[in-house]
Protein backbone atom coordinates (compact mmCIF):
# COMPACT_ATOMS: atom_id res chain seq x y z
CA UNK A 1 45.25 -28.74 73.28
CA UNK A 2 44.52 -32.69 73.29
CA UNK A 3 42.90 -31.95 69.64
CA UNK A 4 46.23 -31.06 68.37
CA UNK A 5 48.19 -33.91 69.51
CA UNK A 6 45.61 -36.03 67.74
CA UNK A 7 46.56 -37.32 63.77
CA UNK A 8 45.22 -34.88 61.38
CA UNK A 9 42.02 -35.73 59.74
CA UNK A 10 40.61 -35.72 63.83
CA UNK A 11 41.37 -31.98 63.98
CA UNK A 12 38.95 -31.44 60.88
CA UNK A 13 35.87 -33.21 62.98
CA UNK A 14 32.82 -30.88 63.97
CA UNK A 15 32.60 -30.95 67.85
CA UNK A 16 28.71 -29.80 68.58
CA UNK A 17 27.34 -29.29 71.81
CA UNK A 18 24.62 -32.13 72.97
CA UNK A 19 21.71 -31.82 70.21
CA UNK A 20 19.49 -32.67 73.40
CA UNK A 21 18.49 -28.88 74.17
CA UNK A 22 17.50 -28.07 70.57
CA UNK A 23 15.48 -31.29 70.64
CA UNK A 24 13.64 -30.34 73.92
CA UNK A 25 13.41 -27.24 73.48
CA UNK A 26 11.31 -27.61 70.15
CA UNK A 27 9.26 -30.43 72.11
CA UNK A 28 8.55 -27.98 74.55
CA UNK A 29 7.79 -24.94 72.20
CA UNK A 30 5.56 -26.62 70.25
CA UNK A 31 3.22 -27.95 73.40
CA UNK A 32 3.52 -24.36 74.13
CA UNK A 33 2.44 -22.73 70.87
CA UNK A 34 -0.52 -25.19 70.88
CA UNK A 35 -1.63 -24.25 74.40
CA UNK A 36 -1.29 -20.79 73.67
CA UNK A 37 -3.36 -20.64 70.60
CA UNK A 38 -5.98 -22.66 71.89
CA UNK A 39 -6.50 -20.00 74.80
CA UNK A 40 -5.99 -17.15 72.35
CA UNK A 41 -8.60 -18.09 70.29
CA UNK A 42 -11.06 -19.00 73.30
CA UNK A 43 -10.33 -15.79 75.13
CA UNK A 44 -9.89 -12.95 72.22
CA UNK A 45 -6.82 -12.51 73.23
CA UNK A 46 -4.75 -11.74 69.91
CA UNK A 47 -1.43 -10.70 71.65
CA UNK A 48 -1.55 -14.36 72.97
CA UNK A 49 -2.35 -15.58 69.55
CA UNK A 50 0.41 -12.86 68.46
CA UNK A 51 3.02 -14.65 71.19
CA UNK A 52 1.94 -18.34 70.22
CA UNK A 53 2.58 -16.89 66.37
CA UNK A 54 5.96 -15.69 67.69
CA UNK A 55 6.72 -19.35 69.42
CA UNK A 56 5.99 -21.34 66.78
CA UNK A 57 8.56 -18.69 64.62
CA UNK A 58 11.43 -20.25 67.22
CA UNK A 59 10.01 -23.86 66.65
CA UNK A 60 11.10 -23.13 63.07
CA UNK A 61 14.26 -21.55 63.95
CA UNK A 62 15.33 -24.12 66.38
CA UNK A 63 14.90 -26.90 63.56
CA UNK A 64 16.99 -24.91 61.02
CA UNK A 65 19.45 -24.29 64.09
CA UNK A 66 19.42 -28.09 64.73
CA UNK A 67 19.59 -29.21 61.43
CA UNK A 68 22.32 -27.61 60.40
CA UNK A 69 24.26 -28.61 62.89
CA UNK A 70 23.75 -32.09 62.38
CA UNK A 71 24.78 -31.20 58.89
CA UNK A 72 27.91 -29.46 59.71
CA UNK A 73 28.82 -32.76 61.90
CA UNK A 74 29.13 -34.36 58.22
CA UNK A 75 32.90 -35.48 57.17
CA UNK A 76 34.31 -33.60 54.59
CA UNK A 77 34.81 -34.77 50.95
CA UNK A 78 35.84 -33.95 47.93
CA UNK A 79 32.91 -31.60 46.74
CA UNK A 80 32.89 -30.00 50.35
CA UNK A 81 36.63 -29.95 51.38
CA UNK A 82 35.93 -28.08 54.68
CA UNK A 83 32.94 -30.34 55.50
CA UNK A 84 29.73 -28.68 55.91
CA UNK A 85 30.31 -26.21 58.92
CA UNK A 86 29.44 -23.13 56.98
CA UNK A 87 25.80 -24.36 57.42
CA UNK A 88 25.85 -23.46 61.03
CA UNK A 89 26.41 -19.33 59.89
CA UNK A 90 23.88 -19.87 57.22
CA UNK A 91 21.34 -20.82 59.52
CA UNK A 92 22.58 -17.76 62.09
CA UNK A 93 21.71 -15.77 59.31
CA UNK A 94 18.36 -16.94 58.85
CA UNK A 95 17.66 -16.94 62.42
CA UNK A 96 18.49 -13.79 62.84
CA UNK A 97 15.96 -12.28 59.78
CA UNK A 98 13.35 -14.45 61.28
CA UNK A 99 13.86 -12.68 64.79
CA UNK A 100 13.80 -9.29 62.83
CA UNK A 101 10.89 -10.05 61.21
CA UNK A 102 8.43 -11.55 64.51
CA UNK A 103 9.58 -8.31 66.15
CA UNK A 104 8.40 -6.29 63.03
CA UNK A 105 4.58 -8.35 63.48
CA UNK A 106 4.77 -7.70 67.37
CA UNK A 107 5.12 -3.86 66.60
CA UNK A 108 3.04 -3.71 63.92
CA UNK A 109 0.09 -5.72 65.57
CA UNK A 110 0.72 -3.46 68.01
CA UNK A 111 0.44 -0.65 66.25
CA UNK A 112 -2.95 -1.67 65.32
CA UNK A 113 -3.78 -2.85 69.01
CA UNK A 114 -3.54 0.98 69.60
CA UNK A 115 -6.12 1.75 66.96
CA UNK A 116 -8.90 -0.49 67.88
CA UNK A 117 -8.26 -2.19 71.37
CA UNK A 118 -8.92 -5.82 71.94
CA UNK A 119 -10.86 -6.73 75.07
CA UNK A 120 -9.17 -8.70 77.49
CA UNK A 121 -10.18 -11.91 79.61
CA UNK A 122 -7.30 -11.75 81.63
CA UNK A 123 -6.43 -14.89 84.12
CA UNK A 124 -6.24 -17.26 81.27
CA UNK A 125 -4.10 -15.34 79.33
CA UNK A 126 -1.73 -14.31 82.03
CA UNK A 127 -1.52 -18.18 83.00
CA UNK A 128 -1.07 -18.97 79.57
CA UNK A 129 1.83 -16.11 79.44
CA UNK A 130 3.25 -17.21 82.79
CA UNK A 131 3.58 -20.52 80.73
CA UNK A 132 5.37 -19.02 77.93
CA UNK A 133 7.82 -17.64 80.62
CA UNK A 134 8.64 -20.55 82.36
CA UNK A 135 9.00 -22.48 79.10
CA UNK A 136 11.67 -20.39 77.34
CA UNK A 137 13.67 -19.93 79.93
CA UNK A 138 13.61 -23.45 80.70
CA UNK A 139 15.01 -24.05 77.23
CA UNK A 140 17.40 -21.45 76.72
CA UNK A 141 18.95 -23.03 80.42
CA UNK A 142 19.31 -26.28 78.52
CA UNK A 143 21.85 -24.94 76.28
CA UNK A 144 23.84 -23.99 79.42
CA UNK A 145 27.24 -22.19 78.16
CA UNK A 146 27.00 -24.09 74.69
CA UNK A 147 26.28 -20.82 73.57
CA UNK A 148 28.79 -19.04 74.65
CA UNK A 149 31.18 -19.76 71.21
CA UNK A 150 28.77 -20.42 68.96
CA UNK A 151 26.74 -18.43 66.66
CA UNK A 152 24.37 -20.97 65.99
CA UNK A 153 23.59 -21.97 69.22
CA UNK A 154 23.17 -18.10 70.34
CA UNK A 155 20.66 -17.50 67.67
CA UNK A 156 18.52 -20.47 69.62
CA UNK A 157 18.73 -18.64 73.06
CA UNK A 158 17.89 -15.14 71.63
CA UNK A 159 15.18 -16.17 70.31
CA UNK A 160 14.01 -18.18 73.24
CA UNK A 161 14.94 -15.00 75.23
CA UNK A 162 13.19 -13.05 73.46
CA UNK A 163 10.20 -15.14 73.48
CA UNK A 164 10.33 -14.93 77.07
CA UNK A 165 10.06 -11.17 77.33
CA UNK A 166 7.43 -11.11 74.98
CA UNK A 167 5.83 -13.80 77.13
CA UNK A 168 6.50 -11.90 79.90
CA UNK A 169 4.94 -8.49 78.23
CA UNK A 170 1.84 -10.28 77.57
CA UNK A 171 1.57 -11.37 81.27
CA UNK A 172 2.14 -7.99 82.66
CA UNK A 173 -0.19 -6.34 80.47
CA UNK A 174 -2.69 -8.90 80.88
CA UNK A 175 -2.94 -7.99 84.79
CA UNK A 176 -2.37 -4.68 84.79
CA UNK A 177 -5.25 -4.21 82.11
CA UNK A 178 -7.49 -6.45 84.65
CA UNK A 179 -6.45 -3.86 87.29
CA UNK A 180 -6.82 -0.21 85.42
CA UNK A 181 -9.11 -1.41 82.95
CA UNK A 182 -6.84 0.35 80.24
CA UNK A 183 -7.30 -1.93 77.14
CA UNK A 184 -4.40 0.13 75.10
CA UNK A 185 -1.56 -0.40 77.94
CA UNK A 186 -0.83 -4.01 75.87
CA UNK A 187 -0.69 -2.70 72.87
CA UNK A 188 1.93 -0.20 74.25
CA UNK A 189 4.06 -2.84 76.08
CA UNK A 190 4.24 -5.04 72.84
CA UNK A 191 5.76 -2.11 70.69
CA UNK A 192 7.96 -1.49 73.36
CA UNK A 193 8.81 -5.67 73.55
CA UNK A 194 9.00 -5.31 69.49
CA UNK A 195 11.41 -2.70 69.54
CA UNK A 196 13.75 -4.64 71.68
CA UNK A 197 13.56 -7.89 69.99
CA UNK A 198 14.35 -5.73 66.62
CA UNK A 199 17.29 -4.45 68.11
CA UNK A 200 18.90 -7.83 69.86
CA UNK A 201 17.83 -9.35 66.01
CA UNK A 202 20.08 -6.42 64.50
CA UNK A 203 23.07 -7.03 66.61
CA UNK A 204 22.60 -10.96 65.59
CA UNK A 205 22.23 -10.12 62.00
CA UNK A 206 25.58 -7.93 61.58
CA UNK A 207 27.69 -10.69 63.65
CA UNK A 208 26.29 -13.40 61.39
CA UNK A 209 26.94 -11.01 57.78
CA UNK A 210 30.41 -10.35 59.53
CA UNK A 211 31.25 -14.16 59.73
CA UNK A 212 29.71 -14.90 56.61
CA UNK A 213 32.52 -11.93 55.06
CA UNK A 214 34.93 -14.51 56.48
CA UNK A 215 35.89 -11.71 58.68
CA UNK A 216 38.04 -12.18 62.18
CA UNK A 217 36.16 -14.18 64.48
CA UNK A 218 34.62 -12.59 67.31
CA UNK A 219 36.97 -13.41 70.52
CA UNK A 220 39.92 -13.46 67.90
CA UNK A 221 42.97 -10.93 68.32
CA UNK A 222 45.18 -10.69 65.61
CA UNK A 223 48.05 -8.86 67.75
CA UNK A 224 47.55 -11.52 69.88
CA UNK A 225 47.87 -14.29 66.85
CA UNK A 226 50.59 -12.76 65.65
CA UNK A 227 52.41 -11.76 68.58
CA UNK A 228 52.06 -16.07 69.59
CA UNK A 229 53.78 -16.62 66.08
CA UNK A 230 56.38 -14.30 65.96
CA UNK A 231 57.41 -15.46 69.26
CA UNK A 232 58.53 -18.44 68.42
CA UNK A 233 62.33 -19.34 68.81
CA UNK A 234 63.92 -19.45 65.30
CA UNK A 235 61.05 -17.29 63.76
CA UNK A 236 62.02 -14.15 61.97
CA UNK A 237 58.71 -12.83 60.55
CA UNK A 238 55.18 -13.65 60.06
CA UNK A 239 53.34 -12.91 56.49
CA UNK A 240 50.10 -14.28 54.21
CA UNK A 241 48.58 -14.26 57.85
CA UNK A 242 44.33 -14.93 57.62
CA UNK A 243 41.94 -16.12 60.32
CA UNK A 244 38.62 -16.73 59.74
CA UNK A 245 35.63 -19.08 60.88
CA UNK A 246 35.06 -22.52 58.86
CA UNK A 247 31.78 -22.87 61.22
CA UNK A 248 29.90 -20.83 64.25
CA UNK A 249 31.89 -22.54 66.29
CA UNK A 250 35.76 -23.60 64.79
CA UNK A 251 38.25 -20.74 63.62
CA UNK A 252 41.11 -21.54 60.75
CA UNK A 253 44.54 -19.95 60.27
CA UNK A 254 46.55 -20.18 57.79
CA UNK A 255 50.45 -18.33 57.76
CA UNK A 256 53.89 -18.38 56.32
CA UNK A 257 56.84 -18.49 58.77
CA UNK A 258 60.55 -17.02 58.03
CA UNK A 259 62.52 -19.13 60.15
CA UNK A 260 66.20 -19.71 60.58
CA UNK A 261 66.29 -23.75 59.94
CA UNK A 262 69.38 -23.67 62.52
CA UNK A 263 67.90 -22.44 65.33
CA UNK A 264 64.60 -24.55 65.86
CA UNK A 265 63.38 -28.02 64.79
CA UNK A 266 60.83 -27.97 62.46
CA UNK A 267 58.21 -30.59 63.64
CA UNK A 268 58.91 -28.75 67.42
CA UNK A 269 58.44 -25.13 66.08
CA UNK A 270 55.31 -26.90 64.42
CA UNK A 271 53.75 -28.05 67.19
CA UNK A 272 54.62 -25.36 69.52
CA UNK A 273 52.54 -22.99 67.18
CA UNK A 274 49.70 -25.28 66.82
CA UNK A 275 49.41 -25.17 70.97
CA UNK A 276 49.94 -21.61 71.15
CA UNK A 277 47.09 -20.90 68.67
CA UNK A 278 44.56 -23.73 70.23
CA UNK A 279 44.90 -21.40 73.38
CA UNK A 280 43.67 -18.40 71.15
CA UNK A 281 40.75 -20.43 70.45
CA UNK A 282 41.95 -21.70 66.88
CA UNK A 283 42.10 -25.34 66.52
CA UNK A 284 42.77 -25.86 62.52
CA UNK A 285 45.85 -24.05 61.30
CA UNK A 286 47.56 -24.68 58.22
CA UNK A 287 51.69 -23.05 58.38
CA UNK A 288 54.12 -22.98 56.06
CA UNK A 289 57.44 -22.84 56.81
CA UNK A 290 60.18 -20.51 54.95
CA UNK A 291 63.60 -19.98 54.98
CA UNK A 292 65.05 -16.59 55.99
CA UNK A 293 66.65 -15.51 52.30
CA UNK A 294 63.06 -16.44 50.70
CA UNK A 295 61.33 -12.95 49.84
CA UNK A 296 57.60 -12.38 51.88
CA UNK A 297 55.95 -11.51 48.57
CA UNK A 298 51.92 -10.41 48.86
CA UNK A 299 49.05 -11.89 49.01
């Protein structure tokens, strides 16, 4: 509400969360992915090698999340008119292919794991695992409810979710294997880790191509939008209505209003629309006003 009171070029500036839990949490991955590997390699244990693989997959991630976030914090100019927000849905996109494709190498070295089973020296790798656990949940809790409204940001805690499970997998297995001896039971709990991560990739992948269609927003009604609009004293009809997301984490609207200039004050009908839609989550909005006897047209 506070942004639209503000003069106008303040409503067009990016509003990221803290960049502090992208920075920690690729400090903390990377210690990770190195501690991992090391006891992989001592130990034979390739689904540790397989999760440090994974890890340093989110390290990656986590920098493309980051970056383009500080990019999309950029002021807008005259090449790049809407600043540089659509970075943040490029690097959703990414993020979620890269998630799609570690959970294709999980089921596929799993796969193989099935084949020709890899003895197991278990206590190292399960404290190694244990590790990964603690770690990734650690850093997905940094982003608190950041998240929550932002694509970019949720790409980051999927994958560090995911990472977890797998971690989590690896530790399970790891003892279990030490208890019934059954070398195959880890190949069968990373398919079944792979699987999942595929899926929770998916789902990422078809909100990010949505947004990137400039479709509707997720959280965005447009009965609700137009309902607010129509509403309005003095308003008589609502046409050339669009909504759609200039970043992962700001929606736009842009809309024609009929009005009856002798019923409602134009700066007050204004700025009663521009609070209505900042409570429907939609903080830039560009409205033209119309008289009555002026034909809605298309487009």
């Amino acid at each position: 509400m506070a942004i639209q009171r503000q003069p106008h070029p303040r409503q067009h500036e990016h509003r990221p969360g803290s960049a502090a839990a992208f920075r920690w949490s690729i400090v903390l991955n990377s210690a990770l992915s190195g501690l991992q590997l090391a006891i992989g390699f001592a130990f034979g244990s390739l689904a540790l090698v397989g999760d440090a693989v994974h890890n340093l997959g989110d390290v990656a991630g986590l920098l493309l999340g980051w970056g383009a976030e500080r990019l999309s914090g950029r002021p807008a100019n005259q090449r790049f008119t809407y600043g540089y927000g659509r970075s943040t849905q490029l690097a959703s996109l990414v993020n979620a292919v890269l998630i799609m494709m570690a959970a294709s190498v999980v089921v596929v070295e799993g796969l193989q794991r099935l084949r020709q089973p890899v003895e197991l020296v278990s206590g190292p790798v399960a404290w190694a695992a244990a590790a990964g656990i603690v770690v990734n949940l650690l850093s997905a809790r940094l982003f608190g409810s950041d998240h929550s409204h932002d694509l970019n940001r949720r790409a980051a805690v999927v994958h560090l979710l995911t990472d977890a499970a797998v971690s989590a997998a690896v530790l399970v297995s790891a003892l279990l294997v030490q208890l019934t001896g059954w070398a195959r039971l880890d190949a069968v709990t990373a398919i079944g880790v792979g699987l999942a991560v595929a899926w929770s990739g998916w789902q990422l992948l078809q909100e990010a191509l949505i947004v990137a269609m400039d479709a509707v927003p997720h959280g965005i009604a447009m009965e609700e939008v137009e309902e607010a609009l129509s509403s309005l004293s003095g308003v008589a009809a609502v046409h050339h209505l669009h909504v759609w997301a200039l970043s992962t984490s700001q929606n736009a609207l842009t809309a024609h209003l009929q009005r009856d200039p002798g019923l409602s004050d134009d700066m007050a009908l204004l700025h009663e629309a521009k609070q209505r839609l900042a409570r429907l989550g939609i903080a830039h909005s560009t409205l033209q006003l119309e008289p009555l006897n002026r034909p809605a047209g298309g487009g």
